[in-house]
Structure formats: structure tokens, C-alpha cells
Protein backbone atom coordinates (compact mmCIF):
# COMPACT_ATOMS: atom_id res chain seq x y z
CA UNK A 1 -127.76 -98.85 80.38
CA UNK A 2 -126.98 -97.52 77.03
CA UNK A 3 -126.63 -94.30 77.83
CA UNK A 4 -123.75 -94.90 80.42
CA UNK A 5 -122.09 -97.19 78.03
CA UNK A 6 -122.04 -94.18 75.13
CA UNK A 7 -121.11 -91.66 78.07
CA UNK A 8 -118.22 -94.43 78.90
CA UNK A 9 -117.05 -94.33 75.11
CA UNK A 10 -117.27 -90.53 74.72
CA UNK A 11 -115.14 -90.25 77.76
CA UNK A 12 -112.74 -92.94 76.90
CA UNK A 13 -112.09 -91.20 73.75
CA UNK A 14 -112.00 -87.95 74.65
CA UNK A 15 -109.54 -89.13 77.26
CA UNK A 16 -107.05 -90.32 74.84
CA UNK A 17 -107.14 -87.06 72.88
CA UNK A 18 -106.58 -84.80 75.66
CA UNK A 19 -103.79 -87.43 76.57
CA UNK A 20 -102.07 -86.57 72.90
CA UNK A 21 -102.65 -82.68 73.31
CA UNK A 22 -100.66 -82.49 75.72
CA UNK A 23 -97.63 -84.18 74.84
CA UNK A 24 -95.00 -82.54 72.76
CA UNK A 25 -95.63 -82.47 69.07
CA UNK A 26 -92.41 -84.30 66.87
CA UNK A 27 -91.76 -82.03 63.74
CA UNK A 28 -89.68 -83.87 60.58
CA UNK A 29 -88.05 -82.20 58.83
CA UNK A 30 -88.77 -83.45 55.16
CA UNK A 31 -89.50 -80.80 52.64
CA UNK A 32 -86.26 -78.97 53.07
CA UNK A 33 -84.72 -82.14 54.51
CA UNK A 34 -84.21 -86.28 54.93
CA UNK A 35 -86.75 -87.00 57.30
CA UNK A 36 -86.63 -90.55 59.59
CA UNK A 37 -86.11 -93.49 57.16
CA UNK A 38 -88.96 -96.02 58.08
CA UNK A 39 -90.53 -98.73 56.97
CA UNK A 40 -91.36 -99.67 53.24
CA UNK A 41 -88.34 -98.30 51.79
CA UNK A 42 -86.13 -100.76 54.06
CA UNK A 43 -88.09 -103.56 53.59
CA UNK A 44 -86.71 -106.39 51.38
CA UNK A 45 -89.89 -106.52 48.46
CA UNK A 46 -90.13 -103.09 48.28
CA UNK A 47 -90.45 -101.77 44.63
CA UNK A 48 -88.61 -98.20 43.83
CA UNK A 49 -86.84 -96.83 41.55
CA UNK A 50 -85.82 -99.50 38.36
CA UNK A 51 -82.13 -99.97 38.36
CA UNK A 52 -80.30 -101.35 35.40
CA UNK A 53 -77.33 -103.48 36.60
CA UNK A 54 -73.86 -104.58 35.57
CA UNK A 55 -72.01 -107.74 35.25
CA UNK A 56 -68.78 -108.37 37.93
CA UNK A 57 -66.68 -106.79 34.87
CA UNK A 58 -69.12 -103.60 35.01
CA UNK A 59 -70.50 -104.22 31.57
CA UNK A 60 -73.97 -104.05 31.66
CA UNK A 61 -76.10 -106.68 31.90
CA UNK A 62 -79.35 -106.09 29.28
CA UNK A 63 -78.96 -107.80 26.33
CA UNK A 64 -81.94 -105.77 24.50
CA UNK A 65 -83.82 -109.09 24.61
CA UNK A 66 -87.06 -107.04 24.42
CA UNK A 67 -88.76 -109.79 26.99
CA UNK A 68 -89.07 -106.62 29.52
CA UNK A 69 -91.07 -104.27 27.50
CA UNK A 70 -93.45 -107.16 26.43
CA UNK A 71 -94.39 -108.07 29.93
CA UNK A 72 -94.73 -104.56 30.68
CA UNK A 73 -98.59 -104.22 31.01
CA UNK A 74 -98.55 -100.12 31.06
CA UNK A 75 -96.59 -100.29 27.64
CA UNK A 76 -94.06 -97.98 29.54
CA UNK A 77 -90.56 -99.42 28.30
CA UNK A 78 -88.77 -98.45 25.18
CA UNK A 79 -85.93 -99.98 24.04
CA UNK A 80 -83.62 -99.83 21.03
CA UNK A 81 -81.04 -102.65 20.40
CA UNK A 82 -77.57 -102.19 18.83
CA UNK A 83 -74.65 -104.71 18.05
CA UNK A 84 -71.49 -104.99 20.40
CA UNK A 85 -68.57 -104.58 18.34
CA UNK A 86 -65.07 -105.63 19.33
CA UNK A 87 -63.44 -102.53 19.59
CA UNK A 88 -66.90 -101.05 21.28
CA UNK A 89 -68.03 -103.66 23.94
CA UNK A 90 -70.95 -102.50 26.19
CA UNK A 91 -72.21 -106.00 26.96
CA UNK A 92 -71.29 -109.19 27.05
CA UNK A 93 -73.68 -110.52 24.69
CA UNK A 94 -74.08 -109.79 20.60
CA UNK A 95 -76.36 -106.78 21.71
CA UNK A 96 -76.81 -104.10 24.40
CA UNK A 97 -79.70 -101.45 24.52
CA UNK A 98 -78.78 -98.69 22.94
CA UNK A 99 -81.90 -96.61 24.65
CA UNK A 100 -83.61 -97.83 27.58
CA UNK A 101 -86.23 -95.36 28.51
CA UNK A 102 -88.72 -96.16 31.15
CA UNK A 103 -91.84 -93.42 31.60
CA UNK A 104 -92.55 -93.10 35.22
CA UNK A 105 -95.87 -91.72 34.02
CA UNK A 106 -97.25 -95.08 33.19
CA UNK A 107 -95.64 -97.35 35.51
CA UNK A 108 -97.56 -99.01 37.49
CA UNK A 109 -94.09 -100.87 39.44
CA UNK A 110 -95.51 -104.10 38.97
CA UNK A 111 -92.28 -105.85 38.91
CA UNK A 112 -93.17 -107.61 35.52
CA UNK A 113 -90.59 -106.06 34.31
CA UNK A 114 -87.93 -107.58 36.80
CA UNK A 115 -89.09 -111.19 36.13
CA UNK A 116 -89.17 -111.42 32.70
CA UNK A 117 -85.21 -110.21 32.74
CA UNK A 118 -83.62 -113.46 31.87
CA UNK A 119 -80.23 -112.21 32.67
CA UNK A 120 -81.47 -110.33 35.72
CA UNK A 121 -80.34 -106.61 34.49
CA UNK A 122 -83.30 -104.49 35.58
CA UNK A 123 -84.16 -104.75 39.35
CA UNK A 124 -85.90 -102.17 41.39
CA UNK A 125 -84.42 -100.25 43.99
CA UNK A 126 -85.16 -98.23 47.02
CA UNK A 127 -85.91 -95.19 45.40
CA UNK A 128 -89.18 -93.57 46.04
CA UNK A 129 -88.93 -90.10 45.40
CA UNK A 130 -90.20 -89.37 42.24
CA UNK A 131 -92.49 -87.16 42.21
CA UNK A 132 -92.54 -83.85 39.66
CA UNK A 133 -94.65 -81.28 38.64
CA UNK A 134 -92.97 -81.45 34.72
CA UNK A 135 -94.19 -84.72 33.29
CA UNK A 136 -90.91 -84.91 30.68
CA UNK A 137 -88.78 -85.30 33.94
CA UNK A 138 -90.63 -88.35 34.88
CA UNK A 139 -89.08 -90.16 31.73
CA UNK A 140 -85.73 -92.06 32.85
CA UNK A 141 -83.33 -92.75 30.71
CA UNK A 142 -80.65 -95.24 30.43
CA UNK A 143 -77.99 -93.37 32.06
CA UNK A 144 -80.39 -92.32 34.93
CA UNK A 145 -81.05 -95.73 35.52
CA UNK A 146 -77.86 -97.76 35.13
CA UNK A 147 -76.08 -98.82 38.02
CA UNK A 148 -72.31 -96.55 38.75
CA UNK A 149 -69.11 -98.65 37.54
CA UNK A 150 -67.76 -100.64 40.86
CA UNK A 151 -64.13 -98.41 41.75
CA UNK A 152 -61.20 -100.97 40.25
CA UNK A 153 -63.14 -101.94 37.43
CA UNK A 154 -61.67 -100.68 33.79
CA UNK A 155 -63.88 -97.60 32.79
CA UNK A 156 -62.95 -97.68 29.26
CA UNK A 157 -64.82 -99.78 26.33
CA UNK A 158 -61.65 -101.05 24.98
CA UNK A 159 -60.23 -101.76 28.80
CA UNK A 160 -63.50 -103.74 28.89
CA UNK A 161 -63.06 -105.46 25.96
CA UNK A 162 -59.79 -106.63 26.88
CA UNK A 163 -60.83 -108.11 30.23
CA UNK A 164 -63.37 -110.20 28.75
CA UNK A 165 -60.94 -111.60 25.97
């Protein structure tokens, strides 16, 4: 009885593969080209690419509060505070990192990162291709990672400066 069963499996499976042989083979397109968009990259949670975001006046939003590199357990955020002046406004707050580098090397896209933000300026975003073969491009600096200035917003530091007086 065992025998037919096995001879039942074999053939069941070897049915389905012949079943796929035959049918026409789907080619993307990716390595010289977008392929299909699917799955994990649309989802909701996914965790990409950091993003560092800006205020409704597009200045940005990280106040150099240091929480993010602290809950960081792969050490892989470097920051370096300076003061907002009045005639140079880059945030809204009495500081604004002045370097934000993140090495992609090290990340580990935890999201600790995100939820430590108490003014919500780092998020992740839905960008996944990273990859390299030169390590040094896998560091991201600040002005990889900030977020463009909405169209209609003042691009200017004293045009900024002005709107939040």
C-alpha cells in the first residue's frame, strides 16, 4: 500500500512540474530596469530608506536632541548640533543638526531610531535599494536624507526666518 501511495506522490509532483514547463516563462526586467512593484515596499510598516522631515514651513524638523543616536543599538548615527541664529534659521528650535550621518553599514532598520524622535523628524521610507559594492557610499548624509522643500514654500534662510516671526 505504500508503494502506490509514494508512486501517487511522485506522480502528483512530477505532474505539477511538467504543468510549469510548459507554460510561458515571465522575464522582469530589473537589472537594467524597474521591475513590478510588489509587496513589502507598499506595505504600510515597511522600513526603507530613513528620511529626515520638515515642518509645514519646510524647516526641518530635528532639533539635534541626540535621543536618536542613543537608542540606536548598532551605534550607526552621528550627529553634530549647532545653534539657530536669527538671521540663519534652519529649525524651529534653539538647535538643528548640523551633520546627520547615518552608516547603512551598521543599520540594522530597527526603527529605534524613529521612536525615540520626539518631534517626529526621522521616519523611514520606501526606499530599499541600497545596495553597493563601495562601502563609503553606504554612508548617508544629511542632505541625502532630508526630505525636498514642498513647491510655495520660501527656499531662503532669511525668507524662513521671516515666516516664522
Amino acid at each position: 500500500m505504500s508503494i502506490i501511495r509514494n508512486a501517487a506522490a511522485i506522480a502528483k509532483g512530477m505532474s505539477i512540474t511538467l504543468g510549469e514547463a510548459f507554460k510561458p516563462t515571465e522575464v522582469e526586467n530589473y537589472p537594467d530596469g524597474k521591475g513590478p512593484m510588489r509587496g513589502a515596499q507598499f506595505q504600510e510598516r515597511f522600513r526603507g530608506k530613513h528620511q529626515l522631515q520638515r515642518d509645514e514651513n519646510g524647516l526641518e524638523k530635528c532639533v539635534a536632541c541626540f535621543l536618536c543616536a542613543a537608542a540606536c543599538p548598532s551605534n550607526c548615527i552621528y550627529i553634530e548640533a549647532a545653534d539657530n541664529t536669527t538671521d540663519h534659521r534652519i529649525s524651529s528650535a534653539e538647535r538643528y543638526a548640523k551633520v546627520y550621518n547615518i552608516d547603512y553599514n551598521r543599520c540594522i532598520f530597527c526603527g529605534y531610531c524613529v521612536e525615540a524622535c520626539p518631534t517626529d523628524a526621522i521616519t523611514h521610507g520606501h526606499g530599499f535599494e541600497l545596495a553597493s559594492l563601495n562601502a563609503t557610499t553606504m554612508v548617508m548624509r544629511k542632505e541625502d536624507l532630508l526630505v525636498q522643500i514642498p513647491v510655495g514654500l520660501p527656499k531662503s534662510n532669511q525668507e524662513k526666518a521671516e515666516v516664522l516671526a
